[in-house]
Structures are given as structure tokens and as C-alpha cells.
N, C-alpha and C. Protein backbone atom coordinates (compact mmCIF):
# COMPACT_ATOMS: atom_id res chain seq x y z
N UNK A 1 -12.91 13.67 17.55
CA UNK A 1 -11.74 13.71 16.68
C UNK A 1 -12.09 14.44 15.39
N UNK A 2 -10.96 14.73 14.67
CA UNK A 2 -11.69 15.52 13.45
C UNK A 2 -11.14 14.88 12.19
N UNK A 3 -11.79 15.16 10.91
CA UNK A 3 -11.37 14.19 9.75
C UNK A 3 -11.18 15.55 8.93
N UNK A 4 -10.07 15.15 7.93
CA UNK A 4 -9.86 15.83 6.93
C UNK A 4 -9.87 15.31 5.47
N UNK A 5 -10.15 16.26 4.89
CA UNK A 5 -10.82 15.77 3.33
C UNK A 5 -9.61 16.66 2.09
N UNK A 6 -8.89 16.03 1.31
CA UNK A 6 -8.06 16.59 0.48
C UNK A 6 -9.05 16.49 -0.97
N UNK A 7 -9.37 17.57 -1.43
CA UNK A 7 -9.97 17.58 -3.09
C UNK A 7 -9.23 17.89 -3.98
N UNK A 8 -9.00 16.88 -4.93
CA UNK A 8 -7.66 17.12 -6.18
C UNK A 8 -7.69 16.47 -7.38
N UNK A 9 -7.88 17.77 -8.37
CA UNK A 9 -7.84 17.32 -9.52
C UNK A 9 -7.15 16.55 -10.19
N UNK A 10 -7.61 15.61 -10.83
CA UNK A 10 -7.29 14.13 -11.42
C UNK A 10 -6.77 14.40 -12.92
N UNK A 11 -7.73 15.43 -13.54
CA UNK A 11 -6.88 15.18 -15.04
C UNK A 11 -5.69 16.59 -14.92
N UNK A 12 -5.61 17.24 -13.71
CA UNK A 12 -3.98 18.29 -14.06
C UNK A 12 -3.01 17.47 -13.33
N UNK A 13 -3.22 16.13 -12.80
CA UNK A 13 -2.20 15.28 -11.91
C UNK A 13 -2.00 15.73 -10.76
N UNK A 14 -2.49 16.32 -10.00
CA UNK A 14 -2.26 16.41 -8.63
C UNK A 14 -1.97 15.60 -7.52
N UNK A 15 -2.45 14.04 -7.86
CA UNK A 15 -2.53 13.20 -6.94
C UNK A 15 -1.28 13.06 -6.10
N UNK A 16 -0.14 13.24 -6.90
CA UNK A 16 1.07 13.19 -6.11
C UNK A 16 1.19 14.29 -4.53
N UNK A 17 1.14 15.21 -5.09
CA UNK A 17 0.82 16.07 -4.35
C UNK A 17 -0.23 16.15 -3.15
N UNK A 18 -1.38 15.54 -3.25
CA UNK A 18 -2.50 15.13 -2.63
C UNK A 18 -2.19 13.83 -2.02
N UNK A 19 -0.87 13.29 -2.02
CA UNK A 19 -0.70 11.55 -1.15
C UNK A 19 0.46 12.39 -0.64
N UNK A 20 0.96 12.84 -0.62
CA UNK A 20 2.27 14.02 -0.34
C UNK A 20 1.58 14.56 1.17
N UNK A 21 0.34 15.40 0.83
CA UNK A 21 -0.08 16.08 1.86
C UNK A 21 -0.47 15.35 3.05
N UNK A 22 -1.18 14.00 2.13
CA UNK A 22 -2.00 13.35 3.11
C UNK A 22 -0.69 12.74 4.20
N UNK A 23 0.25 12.13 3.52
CA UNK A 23 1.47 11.46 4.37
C UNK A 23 2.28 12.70 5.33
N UNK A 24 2.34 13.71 5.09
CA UNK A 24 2.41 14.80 6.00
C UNK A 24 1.78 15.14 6.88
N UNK A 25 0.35 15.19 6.55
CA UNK A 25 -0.64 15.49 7.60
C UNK A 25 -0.46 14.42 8.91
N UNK A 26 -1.07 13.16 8.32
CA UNK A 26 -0.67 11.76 9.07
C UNK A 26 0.40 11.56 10.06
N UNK A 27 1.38 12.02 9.32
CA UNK A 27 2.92 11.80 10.15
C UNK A 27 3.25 13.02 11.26
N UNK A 28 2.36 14.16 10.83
CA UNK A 28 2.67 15.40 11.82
C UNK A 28 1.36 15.23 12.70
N UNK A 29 -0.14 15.18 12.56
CA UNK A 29 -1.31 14.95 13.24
C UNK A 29 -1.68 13.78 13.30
N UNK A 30 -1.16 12.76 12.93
CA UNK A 30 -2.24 11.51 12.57
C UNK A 30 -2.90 10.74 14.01
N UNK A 31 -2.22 11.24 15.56
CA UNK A 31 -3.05 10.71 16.11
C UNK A 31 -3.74 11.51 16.95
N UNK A 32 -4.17 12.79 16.74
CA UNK A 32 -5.27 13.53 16.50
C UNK A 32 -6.22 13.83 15.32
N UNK A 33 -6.47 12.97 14.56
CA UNK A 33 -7.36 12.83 13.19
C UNK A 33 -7.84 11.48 13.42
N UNK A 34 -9.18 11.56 12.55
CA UNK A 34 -9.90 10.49 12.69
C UNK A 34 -9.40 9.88 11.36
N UNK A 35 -9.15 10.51 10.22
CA UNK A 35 -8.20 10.21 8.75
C UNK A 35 -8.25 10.79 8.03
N UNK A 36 -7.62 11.37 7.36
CA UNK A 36 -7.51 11.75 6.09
C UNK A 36 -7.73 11.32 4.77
N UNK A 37 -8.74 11.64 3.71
CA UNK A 37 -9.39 10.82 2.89
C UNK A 37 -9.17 11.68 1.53
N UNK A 38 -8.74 10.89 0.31
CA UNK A 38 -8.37 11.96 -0.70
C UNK A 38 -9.77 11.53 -1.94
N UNK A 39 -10.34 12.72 -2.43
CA UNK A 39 -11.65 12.89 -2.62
C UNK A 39 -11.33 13.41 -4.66
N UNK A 40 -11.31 12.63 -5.35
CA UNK A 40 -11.29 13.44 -6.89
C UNK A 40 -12.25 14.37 -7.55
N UNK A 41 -11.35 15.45 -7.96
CA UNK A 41 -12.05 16.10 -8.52
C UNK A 41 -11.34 16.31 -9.76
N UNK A 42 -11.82 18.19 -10.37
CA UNK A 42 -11.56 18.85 -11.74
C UNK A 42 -11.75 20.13 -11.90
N UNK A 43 -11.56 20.51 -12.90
CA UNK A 43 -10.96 22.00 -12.62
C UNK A 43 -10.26 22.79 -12.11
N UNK A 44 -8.73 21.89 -11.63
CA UNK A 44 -7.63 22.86 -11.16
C UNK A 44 -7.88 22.86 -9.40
N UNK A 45 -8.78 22.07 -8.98
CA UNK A 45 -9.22 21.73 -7.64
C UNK A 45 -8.08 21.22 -6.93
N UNK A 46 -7.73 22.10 -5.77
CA UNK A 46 -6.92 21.87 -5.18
C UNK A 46 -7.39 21.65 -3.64
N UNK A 47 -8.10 21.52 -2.61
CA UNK A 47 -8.70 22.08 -1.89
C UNK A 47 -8.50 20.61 -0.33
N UNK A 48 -8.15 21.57 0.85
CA UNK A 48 -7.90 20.94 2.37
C UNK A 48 -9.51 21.32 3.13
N UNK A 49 -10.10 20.41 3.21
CA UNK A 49 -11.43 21.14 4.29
C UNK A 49 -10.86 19.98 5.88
N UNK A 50 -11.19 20.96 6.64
CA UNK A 50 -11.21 20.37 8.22
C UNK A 50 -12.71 20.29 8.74
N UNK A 51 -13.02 19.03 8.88
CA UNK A 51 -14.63 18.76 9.07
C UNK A 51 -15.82 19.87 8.32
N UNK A 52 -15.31 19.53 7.67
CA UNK A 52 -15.79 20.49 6.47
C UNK A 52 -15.57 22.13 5.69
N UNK A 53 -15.08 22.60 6.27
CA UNK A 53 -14.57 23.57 6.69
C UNK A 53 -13.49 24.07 5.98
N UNK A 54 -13.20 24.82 4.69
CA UNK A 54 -11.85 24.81 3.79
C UNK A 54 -11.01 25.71 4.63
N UNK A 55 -9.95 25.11 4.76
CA UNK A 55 -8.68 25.49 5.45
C UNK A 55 -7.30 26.30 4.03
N UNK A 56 -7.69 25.53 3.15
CA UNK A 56 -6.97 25.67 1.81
C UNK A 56 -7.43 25.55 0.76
N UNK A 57 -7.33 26.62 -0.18
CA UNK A 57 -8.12 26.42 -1.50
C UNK A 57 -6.74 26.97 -2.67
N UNK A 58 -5.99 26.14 -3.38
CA UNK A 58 -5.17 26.14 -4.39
C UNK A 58 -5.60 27.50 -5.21
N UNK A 59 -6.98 27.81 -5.75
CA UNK A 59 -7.33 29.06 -6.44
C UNK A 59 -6.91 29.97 -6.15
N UNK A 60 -6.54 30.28 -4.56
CA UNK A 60 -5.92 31.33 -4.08
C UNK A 60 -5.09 31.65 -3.50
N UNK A 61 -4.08 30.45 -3.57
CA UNK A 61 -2.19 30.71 -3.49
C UNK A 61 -2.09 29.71 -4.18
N UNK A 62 -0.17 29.27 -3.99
CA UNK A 62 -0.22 28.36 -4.72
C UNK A 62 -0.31 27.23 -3.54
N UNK A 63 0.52 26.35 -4.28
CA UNK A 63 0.60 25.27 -3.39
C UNK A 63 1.73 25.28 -2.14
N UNK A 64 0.87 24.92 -1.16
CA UNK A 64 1.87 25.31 -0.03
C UNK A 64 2.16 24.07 0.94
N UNK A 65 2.26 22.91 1.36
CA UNK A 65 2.25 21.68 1.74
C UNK A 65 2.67 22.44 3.50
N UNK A 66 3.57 23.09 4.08
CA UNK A 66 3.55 23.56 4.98
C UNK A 66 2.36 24.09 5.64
N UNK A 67 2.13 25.45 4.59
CA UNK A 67 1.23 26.16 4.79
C UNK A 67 -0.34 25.50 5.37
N UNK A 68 -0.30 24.34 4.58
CA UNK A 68 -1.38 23.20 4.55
C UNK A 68 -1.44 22.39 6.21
N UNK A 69 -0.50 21.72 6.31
CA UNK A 69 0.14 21.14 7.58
C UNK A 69 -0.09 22.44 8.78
N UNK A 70 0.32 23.77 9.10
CA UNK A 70 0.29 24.73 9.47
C UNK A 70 -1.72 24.61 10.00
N UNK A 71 -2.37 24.91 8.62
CA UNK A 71 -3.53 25.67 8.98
C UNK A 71 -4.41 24.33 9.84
N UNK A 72 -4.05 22.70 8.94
CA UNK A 72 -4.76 21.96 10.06
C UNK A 72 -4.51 22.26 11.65
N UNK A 73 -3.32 21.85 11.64
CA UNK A 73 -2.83 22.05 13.65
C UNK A 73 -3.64 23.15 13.84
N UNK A 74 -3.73 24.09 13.59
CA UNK A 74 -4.51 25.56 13.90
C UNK A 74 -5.84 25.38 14.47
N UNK A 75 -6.50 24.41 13.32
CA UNK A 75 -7.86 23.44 13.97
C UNK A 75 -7.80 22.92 14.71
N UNK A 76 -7.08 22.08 15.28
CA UNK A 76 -6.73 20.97 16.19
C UNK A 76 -7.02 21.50 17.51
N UNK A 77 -6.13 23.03 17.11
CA UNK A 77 -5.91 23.08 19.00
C UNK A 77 -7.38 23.92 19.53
């Protein structure tokens, strides 16, 4: 099974966004995931890794919650 890791900066408030993704991910993959685990960070850290693996990094679009949802399944299959 595979686990995914959400990294999100704590002092620009992201968390919403980062329980947003995670309840998306869950509700579209959740019983192909082992879980989804939300990980704090800083510096504008936005970041989706799939068993380690960054699928999404905020530095270089914006925020895309689809886009996000999209690139896991991509792993999956």
C-alpha cells in the first residue's frame, strides 16, 4: 500500500488547506492508502510526497487541490 505525507507551513496558515487535501485524498483514494499524515513545516512549504517521492511542491504552482488529488491516483495505478 502506499502512504502519503502532506508538508505545510504553520506560521503562513496553511493547515486548512493541508486537512482540505488530506480529506480529499482520503475520500477519493483512502482505500488504496495506507494514510495520509500531515507533517509541519516553514517557509511557504507547501509540499505532497507519495512514499516519498514529491508529487507537488507549492514553490512551483500555486495551489491546486485537484491537481494534487490528480497526481496521487497517477501513483496508485
Amino acid at each position: 500500500m502506499t502512504h502519503v505525507t502532506i508538508e505545510y507551513c504553520v506560521p503562513c496558515g496553511l493547515l486548512s488547506n493541508a486537512v482540505e487535501t488530506q480529506r480529499t485524498l482520503l475520500e477519493t483514494h483512502g482505500q488504496r492508502l495506507d494514510g495520509v499524515t500531515l507533517d509541519t513545516g516553514d517557509g511557504g512549504v507547501f509540499e505532497v510526497r507519495v512514499d516519498g517521492a514529491t508529487v507537488y511542491d507549492k514553490s512551483e504552482e500555486g495551489y491546486d487541490r485537484d491537481a494534487i488529488v490528480e497526481r496521487v491516483g497517477d501513483r496508485l495505478d
